[in-house]
C-alpha atoms as a PDB file:
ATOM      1  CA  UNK A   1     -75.458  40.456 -73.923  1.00  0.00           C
ATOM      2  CA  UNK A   2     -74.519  42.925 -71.370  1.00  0.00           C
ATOM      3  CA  UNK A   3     -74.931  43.331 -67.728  1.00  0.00           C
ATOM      4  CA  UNK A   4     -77.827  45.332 -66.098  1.00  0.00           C
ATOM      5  CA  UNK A   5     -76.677  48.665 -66.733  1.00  0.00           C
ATOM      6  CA  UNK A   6     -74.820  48.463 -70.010  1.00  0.00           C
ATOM      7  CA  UNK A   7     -71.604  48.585 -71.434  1.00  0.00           C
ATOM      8  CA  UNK A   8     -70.543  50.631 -68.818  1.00  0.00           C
ATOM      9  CA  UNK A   9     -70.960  48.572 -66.245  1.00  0.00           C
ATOM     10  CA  UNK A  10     -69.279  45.607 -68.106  1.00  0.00           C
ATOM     11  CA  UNK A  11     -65.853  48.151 -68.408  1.00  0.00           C
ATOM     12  CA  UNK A  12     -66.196  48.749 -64.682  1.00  0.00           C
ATOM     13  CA  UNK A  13     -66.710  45.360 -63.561  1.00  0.00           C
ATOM     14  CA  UNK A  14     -63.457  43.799 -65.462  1.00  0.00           C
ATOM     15  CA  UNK A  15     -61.299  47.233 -64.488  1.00  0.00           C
ATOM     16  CA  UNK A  16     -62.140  46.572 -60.752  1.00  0.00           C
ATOM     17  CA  UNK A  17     -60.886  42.988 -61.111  1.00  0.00           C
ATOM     18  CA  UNK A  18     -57.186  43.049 -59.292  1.00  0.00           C
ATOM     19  CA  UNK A  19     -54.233  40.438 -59.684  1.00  0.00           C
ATOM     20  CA  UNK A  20     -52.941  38.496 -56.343  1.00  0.00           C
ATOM     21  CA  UNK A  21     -52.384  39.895 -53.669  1.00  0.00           C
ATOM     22  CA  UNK A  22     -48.574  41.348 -52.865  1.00  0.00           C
ATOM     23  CA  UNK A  23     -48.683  38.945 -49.578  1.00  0.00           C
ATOM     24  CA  UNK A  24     -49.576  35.669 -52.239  1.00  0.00           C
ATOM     25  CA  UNK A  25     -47.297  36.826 -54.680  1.00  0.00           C
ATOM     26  CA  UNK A  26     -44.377  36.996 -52.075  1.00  0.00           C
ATOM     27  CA  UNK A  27     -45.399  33.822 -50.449  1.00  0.00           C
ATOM     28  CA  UNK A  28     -45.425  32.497 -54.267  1.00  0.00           C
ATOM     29  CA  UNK A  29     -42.141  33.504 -54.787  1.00  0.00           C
ATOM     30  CA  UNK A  30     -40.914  32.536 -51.662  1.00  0.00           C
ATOM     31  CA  UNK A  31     -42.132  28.683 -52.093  1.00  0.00           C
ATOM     32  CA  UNK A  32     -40.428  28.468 -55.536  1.00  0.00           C
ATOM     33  CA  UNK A  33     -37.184  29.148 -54.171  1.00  0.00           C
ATOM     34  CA  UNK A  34     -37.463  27.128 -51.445  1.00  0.00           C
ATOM     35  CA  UNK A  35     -37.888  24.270 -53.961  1.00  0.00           C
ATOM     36  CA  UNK A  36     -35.538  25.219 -56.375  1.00  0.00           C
ATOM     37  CA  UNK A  37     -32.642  25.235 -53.025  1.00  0.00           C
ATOM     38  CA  UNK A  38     -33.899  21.574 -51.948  1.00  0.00           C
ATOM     39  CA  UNK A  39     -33.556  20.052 -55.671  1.00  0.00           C
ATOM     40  CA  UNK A  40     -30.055  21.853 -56.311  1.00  0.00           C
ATOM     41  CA  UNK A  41     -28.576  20.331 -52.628  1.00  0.00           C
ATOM     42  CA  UNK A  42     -29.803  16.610 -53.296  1.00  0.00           C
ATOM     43  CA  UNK A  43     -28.529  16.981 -56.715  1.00  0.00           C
ATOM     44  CA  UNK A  44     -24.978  18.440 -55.242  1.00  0.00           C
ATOM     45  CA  UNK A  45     -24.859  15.958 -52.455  1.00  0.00           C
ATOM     46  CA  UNK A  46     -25.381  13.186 -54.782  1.00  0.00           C
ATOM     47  CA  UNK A  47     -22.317  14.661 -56.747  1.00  0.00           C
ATOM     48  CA  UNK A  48     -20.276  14.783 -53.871  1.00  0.00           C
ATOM     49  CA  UNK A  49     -20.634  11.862 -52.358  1.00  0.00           C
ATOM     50  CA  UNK A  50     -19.694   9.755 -55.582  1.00  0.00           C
ATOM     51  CA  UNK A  51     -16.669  12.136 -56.155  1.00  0.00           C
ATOM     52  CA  UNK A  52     -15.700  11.721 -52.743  1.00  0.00           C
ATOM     53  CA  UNK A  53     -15.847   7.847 -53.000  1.00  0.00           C
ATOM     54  CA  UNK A  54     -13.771   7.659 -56.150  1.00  0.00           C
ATOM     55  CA  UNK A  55     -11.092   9.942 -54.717  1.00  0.00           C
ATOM     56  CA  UNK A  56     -11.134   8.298 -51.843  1.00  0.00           C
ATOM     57  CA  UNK A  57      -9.307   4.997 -53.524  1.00  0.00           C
ATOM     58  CA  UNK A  58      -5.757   6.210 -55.158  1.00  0.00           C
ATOM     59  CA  UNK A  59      -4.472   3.164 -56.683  1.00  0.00           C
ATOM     60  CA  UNK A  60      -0.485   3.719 -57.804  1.00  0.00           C
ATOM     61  CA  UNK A  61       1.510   0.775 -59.677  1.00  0.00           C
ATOM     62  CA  UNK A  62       4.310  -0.723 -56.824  1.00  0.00           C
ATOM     63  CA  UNK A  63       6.119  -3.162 -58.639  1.00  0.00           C
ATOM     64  CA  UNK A  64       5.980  -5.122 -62.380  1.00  0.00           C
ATOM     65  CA  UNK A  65       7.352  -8.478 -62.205  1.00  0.00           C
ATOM     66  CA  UNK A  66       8.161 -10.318 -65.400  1.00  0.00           C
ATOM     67  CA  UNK A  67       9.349 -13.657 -64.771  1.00  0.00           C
ATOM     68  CA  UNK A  68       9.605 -17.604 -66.068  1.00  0.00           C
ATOM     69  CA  UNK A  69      11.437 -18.704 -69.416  1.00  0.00           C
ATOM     70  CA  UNK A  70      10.368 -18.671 -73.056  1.00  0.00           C
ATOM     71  CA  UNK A  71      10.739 -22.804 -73.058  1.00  0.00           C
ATOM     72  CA  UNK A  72       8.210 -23.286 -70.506  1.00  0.00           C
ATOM     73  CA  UNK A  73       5.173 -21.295 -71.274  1.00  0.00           C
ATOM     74  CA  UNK A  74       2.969 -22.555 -68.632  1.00  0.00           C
ATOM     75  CA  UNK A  75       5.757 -20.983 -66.253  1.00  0.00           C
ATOM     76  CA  UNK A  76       5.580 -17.819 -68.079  1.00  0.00           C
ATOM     77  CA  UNK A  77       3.888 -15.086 -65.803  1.00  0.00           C
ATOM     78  CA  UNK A  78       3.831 -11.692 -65.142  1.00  0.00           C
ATOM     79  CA  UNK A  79       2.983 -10.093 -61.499  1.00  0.00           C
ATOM     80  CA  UNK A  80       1.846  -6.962 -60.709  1.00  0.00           C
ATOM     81  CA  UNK A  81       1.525  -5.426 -57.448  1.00  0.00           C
ATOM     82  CA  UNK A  82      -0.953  -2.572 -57.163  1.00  0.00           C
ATOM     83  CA  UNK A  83      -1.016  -0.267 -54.118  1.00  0.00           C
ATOM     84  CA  UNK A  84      -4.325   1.754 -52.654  1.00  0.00           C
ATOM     85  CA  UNK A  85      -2.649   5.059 -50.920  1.00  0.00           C
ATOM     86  CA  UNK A  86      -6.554   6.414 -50.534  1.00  0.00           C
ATOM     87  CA  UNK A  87      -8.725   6.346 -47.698  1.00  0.00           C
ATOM     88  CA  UNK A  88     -11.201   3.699 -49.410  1.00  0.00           C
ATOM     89  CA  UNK A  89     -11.383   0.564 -50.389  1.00  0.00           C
ATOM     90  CA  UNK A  90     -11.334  -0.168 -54.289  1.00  0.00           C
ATOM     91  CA  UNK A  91     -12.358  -3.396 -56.659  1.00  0.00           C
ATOM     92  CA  UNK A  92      -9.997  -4.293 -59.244  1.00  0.00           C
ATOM     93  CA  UNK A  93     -13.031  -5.846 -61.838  1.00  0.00           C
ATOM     94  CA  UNK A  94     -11.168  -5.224 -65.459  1.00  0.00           C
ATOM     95  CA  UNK A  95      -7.481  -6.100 -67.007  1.00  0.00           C
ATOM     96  CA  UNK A  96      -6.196  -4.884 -70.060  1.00  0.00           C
ATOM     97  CA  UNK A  97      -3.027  -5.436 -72.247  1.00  0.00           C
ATOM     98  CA  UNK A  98      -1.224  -4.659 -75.295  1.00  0.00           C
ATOM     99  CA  UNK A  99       1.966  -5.369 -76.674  1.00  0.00           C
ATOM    100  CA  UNK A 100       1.939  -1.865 -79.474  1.00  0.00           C
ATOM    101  CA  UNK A 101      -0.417   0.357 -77.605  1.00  0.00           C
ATOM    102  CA  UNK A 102      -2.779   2.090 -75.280  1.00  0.00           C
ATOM    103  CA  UNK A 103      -5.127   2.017 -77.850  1.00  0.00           C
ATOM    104  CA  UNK A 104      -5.343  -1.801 -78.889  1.00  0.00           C
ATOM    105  CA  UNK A 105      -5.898  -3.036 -75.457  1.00  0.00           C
ATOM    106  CA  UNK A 106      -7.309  -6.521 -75.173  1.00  0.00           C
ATOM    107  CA  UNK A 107      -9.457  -7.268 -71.997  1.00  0.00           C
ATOM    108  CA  UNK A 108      -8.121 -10.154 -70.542  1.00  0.00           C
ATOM    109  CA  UNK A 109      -9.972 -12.644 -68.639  1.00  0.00           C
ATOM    110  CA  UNK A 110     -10.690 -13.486 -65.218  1.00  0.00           C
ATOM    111  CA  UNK A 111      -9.407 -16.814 -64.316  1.00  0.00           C
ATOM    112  CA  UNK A 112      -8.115 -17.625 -67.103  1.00  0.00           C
ATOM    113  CA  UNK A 113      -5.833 -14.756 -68.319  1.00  0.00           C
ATOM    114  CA  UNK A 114      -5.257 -13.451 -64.659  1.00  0.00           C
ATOM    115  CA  UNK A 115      -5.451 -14.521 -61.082  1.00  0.00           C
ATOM    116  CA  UNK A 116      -6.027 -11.713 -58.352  1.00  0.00           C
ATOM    117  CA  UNK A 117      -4.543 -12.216 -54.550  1.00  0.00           C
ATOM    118  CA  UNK A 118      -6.868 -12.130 -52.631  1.00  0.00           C
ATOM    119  CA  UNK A 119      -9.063 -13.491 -54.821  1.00  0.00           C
ATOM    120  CA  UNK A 120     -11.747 -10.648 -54.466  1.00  0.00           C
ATOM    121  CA  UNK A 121      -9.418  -8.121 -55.921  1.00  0.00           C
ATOM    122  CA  UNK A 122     -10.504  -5.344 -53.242  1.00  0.00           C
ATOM    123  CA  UNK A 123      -7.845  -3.133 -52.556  1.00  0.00           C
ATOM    124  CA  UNK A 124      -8.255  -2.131 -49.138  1.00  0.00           C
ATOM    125  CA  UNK A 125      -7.100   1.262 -48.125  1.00  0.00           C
ATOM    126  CA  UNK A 126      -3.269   1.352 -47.532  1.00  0.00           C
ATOM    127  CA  UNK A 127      -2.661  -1.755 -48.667  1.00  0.00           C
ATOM    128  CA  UNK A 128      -1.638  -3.643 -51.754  1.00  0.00           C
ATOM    129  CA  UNK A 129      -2.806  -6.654 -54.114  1.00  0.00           C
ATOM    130  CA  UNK A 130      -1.191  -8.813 -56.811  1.00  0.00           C
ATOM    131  CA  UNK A 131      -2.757  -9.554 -60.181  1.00  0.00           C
ATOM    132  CA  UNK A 132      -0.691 -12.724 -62.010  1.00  0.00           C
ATOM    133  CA  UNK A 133      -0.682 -12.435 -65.778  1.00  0.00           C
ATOM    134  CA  UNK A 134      -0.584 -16.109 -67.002  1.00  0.00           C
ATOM    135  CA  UNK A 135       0.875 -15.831 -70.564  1.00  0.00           C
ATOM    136  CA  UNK A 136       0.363 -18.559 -72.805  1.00  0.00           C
ATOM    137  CA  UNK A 137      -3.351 -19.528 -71.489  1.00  0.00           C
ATOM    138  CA  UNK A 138      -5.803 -20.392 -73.660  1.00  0.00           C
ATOM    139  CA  UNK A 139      -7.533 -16.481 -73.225  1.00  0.00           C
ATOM    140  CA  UNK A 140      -6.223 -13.306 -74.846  1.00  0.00           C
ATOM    141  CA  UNK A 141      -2.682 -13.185 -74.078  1.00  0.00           C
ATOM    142  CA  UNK A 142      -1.064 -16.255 -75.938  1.00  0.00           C
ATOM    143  CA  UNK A 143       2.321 -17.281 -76.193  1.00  0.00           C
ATOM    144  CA  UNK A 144       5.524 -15.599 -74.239  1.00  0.00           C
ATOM    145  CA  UNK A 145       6.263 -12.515 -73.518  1.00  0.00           C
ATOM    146  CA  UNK A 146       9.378 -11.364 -75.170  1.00  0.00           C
ATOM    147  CA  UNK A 147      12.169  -9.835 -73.603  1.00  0.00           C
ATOM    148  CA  UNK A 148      12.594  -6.406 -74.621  1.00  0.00           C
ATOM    149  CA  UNK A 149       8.711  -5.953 -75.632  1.00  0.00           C
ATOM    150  CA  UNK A 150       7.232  -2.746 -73.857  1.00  0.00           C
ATOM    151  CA  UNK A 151       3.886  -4.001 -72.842  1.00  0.00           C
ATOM    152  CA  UNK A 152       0.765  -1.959 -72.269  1.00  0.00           C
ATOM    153  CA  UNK A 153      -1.680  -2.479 -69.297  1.00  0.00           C
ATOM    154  CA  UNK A 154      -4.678  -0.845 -67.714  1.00  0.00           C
ATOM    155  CA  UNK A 155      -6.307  -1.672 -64.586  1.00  0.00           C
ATOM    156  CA  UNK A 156      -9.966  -0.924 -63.938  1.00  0.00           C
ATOM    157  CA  UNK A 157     -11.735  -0.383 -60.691  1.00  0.00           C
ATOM    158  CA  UNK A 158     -15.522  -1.009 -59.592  1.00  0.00           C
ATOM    159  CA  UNK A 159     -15.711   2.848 -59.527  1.00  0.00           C
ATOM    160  CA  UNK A 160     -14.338   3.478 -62.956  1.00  0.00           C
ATOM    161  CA  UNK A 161     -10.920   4.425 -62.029  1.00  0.00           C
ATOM    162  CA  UNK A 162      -7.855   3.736 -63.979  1.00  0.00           C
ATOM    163  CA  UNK A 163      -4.291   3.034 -63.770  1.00  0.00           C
ATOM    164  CA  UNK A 164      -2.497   2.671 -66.754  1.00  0.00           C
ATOM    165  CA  UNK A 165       1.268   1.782 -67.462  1.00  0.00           C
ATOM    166  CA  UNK A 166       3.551   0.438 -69.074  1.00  0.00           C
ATOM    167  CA  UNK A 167       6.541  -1.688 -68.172  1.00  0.00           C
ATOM    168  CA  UNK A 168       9.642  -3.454 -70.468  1.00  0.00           C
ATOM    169  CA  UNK A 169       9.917  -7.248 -70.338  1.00  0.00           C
ATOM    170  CA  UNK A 170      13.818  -8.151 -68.974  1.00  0.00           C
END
């Protein structure tokens, strides 16, 4: 069914229908961009600030202690001494050890395997903590350690970071 007037006027009624407006269309434009900015800075200031944080803590081994004798296994211990050079603080929360390799670490645990001074195992910035290996508790490690053994360790922060080493027994 068509309009008074015919098919004609049907043609001319849907050509003289226009699009937006050049003024809507720019303020259109202008809106989407204006959201696209605001998502990409929250989601780069988010990055940021958690990169920042994590560089902020640079933890560096200071000294590997292996001491005690083979007879006395309660007495057997290992100390290490881990420095924060960084501007913020860091949480020591994970151990690990191996006697063949990086990749057979065994987590040790807390209390039992290892003791942390201070207790808390924060690492505040500039200064330095010991973590005591107790070998021969009744966790992971076991026995001794043996002189001449290269052992394998990695520390874990609250943040994720790292340090690993390794360090000869006298």
């Amino acid at each position: 069914m068509y309009p008074k007037g015919g098919k004609g006027q049907l043609l001319k009624i849907l050509k003289s229908k226009k699009g937006i407006s050049p003024i809507l269309a720019t303020l259109l434009l202008i809106v989407i961009a204006v959201a696209t900015i605001v998502i990409t800075y929250a989601w780069v200031m988010t990055f940021t600030t958690t990169q920042t944080q994590q560089a902020g803590a640079i933890l560096v081994i200071e000294n590997v202690r292996f001491y005690g004798t083979p007879t006395a296994v309660a007495k057997n211990k290992t100390d290490v001494t881990i420095r924060n050079t960084g501007t913020s603080d860091a949480k020591i929360v994970s151990v690990y050890w191996s006697s063949t390799s990086f990749a057979s670490l065994s987590k040790l645990t807390a209390t039992t395997d290892y003791s942390l001074d201070p207790s808390s195992g924060v690492v505040t910035s500039l200064s330095s903590i010991k973590i005591t290996i107790n070998w021969g508790s009744s966790g992971t490690t076991g026995g001794v350690w043996v002189s001449g053994t290269t052992y394998f360790f990695n520390l874990v922060s609250e943040s994720g970071q790292s340090v690993q080493f390794t360090s000869k027994a006298p």
